[in-house]
N, C-alpha and C. Protein backbone atom coordinates (compact mmCIF):
# COMPACT_ATOMS: atom_id res chain seq x y z
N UNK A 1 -5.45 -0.51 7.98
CA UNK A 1 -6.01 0.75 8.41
C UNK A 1 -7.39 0.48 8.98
N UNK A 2 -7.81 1.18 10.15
CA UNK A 2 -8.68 1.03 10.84
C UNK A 2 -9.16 2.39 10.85
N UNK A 3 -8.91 3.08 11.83
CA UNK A 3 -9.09 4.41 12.53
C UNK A 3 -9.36 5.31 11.46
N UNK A 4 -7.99 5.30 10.25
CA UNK A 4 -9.01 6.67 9.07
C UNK A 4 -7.49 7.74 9.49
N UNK A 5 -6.98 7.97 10.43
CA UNK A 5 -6.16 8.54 11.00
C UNK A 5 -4.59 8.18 11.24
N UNK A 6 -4.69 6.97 10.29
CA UNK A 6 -3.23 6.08 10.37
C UNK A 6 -2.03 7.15 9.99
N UNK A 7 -3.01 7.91 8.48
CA UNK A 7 -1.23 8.86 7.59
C UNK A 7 -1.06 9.87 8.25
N UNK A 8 -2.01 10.68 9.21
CA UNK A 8 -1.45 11.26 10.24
C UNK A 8 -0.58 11.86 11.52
N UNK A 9 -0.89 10.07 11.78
CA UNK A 9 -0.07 9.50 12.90
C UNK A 9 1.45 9.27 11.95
N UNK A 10 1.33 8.49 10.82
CA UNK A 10 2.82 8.16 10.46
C UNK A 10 3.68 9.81 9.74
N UNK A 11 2.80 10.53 9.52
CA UNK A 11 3.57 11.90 8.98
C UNK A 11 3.84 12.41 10.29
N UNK A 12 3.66 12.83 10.92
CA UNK A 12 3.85 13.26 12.57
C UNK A 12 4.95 12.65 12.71
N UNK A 13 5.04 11.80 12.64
CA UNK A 13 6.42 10.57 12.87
C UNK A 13 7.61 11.20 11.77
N UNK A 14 7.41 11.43 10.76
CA UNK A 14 8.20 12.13 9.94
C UNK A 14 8.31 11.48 8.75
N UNK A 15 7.42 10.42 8.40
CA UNK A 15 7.06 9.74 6.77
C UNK A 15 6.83 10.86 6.04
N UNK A 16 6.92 11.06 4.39
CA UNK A 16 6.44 11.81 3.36
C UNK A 16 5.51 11.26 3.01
N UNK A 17 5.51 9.88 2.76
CA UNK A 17 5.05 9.02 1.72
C UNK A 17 4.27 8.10 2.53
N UNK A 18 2.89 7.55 1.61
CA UNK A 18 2.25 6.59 1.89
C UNK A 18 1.32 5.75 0.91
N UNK A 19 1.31 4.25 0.97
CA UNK A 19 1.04 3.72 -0.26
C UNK A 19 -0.20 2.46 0.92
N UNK A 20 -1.33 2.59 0.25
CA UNK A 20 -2.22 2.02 0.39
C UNK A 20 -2.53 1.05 -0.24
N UNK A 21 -2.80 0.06 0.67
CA UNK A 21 -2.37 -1.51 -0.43
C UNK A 21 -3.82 -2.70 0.30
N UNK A 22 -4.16 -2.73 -1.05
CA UNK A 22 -5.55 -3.24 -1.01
C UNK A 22 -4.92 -5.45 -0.74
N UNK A 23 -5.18 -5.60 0.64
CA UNK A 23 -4.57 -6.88 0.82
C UNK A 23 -5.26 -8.15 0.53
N UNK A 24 -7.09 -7.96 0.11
CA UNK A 24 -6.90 -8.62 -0.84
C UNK A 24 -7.07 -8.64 -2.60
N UNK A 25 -6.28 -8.08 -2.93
CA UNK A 25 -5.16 -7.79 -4.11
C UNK A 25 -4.31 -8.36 -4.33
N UNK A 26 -3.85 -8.93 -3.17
CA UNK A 26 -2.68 -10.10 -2.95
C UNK A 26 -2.58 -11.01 -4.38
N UNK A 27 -3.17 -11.71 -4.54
CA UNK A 27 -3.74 -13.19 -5.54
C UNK A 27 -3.38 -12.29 -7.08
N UNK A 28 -3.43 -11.15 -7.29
CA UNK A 28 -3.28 -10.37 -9.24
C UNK A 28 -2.24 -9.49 -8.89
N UNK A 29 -0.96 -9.66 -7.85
CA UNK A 29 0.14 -9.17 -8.21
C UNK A 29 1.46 -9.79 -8.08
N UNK A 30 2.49 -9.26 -8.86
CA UNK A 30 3.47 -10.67 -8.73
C UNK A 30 4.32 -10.08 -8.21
N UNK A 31 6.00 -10.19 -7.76
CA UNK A 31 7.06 -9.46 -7.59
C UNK A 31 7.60 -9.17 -8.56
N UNK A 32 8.01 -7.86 -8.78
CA UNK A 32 9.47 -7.51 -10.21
C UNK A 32 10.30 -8.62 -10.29
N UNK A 33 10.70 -8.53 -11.51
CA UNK A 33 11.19 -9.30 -11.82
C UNK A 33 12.29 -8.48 -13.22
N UNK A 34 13.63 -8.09 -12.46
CA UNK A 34 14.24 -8.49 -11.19
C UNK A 34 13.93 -7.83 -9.90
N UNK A 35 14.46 -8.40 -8.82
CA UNK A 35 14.03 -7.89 -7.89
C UNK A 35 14.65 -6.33 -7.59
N UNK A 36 13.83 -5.40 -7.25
CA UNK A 36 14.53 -4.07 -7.19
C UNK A 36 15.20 -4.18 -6.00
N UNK A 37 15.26 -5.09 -5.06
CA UNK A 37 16.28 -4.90 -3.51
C UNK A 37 15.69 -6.47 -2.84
N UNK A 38 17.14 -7.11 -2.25
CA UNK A 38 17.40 -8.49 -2.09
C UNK A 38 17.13 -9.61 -3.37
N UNK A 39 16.64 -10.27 -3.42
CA UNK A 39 16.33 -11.55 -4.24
C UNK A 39 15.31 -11.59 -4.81
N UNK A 40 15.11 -12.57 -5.98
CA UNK A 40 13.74 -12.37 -6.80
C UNK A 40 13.25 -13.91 -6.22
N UNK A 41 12.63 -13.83 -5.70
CA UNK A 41 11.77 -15.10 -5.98
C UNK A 41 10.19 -15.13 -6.10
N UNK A 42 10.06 -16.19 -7.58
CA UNK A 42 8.66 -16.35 -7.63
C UNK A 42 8.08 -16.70 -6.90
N UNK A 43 6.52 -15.74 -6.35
CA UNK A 43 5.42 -16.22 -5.69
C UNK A 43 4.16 -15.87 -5.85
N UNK A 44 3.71 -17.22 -5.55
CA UNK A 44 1.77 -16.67 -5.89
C UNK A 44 1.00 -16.24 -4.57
N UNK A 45 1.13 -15.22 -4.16
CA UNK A 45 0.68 -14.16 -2.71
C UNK A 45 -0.97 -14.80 -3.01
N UNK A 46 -0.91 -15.25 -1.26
CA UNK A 46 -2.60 -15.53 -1.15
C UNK A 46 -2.97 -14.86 -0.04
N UNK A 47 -4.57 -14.90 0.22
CA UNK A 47 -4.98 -14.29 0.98
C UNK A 47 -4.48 -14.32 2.48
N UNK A 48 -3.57 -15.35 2.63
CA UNK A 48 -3.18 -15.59 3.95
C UNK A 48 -1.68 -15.38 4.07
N UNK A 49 -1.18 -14.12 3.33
CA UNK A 49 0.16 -14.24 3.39
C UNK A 49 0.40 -12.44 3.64
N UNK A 50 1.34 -11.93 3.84
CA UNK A 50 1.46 -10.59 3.15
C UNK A 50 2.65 -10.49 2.18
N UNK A 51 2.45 -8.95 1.38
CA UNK A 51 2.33 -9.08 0.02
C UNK A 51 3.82 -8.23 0.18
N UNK A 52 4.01 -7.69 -1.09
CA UNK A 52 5.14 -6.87 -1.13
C UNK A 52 5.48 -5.46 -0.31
N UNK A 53 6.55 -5.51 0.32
CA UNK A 53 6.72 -3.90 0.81
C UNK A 53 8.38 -3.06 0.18
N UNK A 54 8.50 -2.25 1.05
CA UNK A 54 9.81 -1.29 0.45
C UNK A 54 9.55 -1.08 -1.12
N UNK A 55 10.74 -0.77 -2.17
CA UNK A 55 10.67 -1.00 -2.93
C UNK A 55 10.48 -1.95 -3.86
N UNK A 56 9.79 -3.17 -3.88
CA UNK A 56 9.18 -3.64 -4.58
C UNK A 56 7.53 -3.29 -4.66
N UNK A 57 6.87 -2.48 -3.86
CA UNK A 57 6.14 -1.88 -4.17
C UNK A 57 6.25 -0.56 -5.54
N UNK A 58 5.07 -0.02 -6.30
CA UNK A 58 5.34 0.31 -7.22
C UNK A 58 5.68 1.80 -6.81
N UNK A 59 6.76 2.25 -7.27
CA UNK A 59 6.81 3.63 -6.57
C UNK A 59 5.55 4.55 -7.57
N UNK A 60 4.98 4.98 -8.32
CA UNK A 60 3.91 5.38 -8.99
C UNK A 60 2.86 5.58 -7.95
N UNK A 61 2.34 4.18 -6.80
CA UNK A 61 1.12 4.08 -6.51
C UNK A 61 1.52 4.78 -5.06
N UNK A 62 2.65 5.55 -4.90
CA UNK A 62 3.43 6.50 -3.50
C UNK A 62 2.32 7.52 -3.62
N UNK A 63 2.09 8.23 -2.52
CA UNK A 63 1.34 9.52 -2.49
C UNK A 63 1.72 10.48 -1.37
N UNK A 64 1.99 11.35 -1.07
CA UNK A 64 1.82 12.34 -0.12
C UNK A 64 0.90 11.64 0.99
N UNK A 65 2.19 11.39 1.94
CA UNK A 65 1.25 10.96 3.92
C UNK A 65 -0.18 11.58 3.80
N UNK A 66 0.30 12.91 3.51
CA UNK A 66 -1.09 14.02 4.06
C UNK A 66 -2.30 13.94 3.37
N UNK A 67 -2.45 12.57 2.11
CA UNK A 67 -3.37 12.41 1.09
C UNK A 67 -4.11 10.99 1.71
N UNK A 68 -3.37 10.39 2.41
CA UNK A 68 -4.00 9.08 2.67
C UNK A 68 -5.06 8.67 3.73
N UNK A 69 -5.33 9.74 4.05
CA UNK A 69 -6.33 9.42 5.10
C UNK A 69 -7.74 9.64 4.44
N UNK A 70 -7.37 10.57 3.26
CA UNK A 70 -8.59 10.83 2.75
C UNK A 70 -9.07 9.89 1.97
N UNK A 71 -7.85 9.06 1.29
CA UNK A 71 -7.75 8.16 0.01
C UNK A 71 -8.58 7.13 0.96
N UNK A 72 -8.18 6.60 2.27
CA UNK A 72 -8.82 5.37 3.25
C UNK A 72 -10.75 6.11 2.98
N UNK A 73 -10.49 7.11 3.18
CA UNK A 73 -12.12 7.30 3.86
C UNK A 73 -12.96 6.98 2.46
N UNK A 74 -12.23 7.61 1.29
CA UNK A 74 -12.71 7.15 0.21
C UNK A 74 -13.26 5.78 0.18
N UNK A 75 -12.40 5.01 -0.03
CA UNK A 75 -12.37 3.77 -0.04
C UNK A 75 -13.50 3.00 1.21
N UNK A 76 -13.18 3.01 2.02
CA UNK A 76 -14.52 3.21 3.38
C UNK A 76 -15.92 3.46 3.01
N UNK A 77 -15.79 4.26 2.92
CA UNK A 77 -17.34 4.65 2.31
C UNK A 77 -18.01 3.89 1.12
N UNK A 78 -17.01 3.62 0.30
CA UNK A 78 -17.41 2.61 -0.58
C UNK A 78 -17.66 1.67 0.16
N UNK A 79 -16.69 0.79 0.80
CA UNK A 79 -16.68 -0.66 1.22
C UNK A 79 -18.18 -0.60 2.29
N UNK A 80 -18.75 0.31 2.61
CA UNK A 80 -19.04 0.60 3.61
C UNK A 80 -20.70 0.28 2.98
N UNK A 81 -20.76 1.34 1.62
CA UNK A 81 -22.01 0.79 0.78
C UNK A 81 -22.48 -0.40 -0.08
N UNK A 82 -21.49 -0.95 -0.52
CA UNK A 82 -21.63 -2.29 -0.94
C UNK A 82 -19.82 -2.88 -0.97
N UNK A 83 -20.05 -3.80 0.22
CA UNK A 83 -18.60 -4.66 -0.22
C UNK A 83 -18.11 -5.13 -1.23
N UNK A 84 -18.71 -5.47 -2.44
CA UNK A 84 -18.56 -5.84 -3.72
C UNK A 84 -17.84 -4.98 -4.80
N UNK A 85 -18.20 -3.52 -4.37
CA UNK A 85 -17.32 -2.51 -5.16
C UNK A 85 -16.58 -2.05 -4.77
N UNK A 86 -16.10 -2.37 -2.96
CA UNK A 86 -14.43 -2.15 -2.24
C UNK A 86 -13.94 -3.35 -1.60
N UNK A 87 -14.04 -4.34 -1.98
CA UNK A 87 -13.63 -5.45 -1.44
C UNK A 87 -12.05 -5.25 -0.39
N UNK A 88 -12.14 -6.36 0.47
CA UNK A 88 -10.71 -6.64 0.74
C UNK A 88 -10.47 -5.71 2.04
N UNK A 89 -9.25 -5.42 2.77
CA UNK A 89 -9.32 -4.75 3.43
C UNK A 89 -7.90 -4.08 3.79
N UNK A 90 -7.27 -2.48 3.90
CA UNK A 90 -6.03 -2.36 3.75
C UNK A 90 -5.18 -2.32 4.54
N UNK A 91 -3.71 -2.04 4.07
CA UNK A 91 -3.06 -1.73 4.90
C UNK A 91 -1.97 -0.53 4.38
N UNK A 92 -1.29 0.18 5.28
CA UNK A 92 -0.77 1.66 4.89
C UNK A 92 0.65 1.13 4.84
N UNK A 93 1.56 1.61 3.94
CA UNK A 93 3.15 1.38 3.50
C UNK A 93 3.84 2.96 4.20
N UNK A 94 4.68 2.93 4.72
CA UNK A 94 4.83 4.23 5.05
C UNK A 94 6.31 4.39 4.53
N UNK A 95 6.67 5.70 3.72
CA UNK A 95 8.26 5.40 3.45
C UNK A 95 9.06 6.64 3.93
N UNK A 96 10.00 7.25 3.32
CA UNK A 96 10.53 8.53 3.38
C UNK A 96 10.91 8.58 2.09
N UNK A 97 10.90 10.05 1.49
CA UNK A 97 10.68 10.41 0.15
C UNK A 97 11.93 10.16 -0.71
N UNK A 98 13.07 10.20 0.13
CA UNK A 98 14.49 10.05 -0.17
C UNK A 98 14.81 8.89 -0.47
N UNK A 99 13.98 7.26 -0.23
CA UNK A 99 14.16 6.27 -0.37
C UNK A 99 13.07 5.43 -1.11
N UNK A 100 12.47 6.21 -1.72
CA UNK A 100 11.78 5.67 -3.19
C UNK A 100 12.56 6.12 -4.31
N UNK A 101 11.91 5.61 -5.43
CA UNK A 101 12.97 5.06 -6.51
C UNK A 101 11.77 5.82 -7.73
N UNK A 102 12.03 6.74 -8.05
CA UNK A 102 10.79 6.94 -8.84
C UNK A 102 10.65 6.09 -10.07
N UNK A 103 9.78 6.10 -10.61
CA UNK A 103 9.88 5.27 -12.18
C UNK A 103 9.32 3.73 -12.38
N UNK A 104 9.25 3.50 -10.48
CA UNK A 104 9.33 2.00 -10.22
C UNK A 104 8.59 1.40 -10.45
């Protein structure tokens, strides 16, 4: 996310859902285990890789499209006053509401 205006653009499109994913976070999360869709395999996600999407993301950390632009600016403003207390930099998951898994 750049612009601030990403969950906008993807609800317009016709997403419900959007999950904001702090990339580098990468390195303190692992995959389910088992895998909720295709294969499990262990990995240690580094800063130079990307991290989990679809459902192996946690369905919990899902939010309403129409919440995430605000959730970015949040976050922005922090990173914005000291990098140390928003580290990292994100990226937006976009789903449809019918194809999350609640509970996950």
């Amino acid at each position: 996310m750049s612009a601030g205006n990403e969950g906008a653009l993807l609800g317009a499109c016709g997403y419900d859902l959007g999950q904001i994913v702090n990339q580098w976070m990468h390195y303190f999360k692992q995959p389910p285990e088992p895998a909720r869709e295709g294969t499990f395999v262990p990995v240690q996600f580094t800063g130079e890789m990307s991290g989990l999407f679809g459902r192996e993301l946690r369905a919990a950390k899902w939010r309403p499209m129409t919440e995430t632009d605000g959730i970015y600016r949040h976050w922005k403003n922090l990173h914005d006053l000291d990098d140390d207390l928003a580290p990292g930099w994100l990226d937006l998951h976009a789903a449809l509401a019918a194809d999350v898994t609640p509970g996950t």
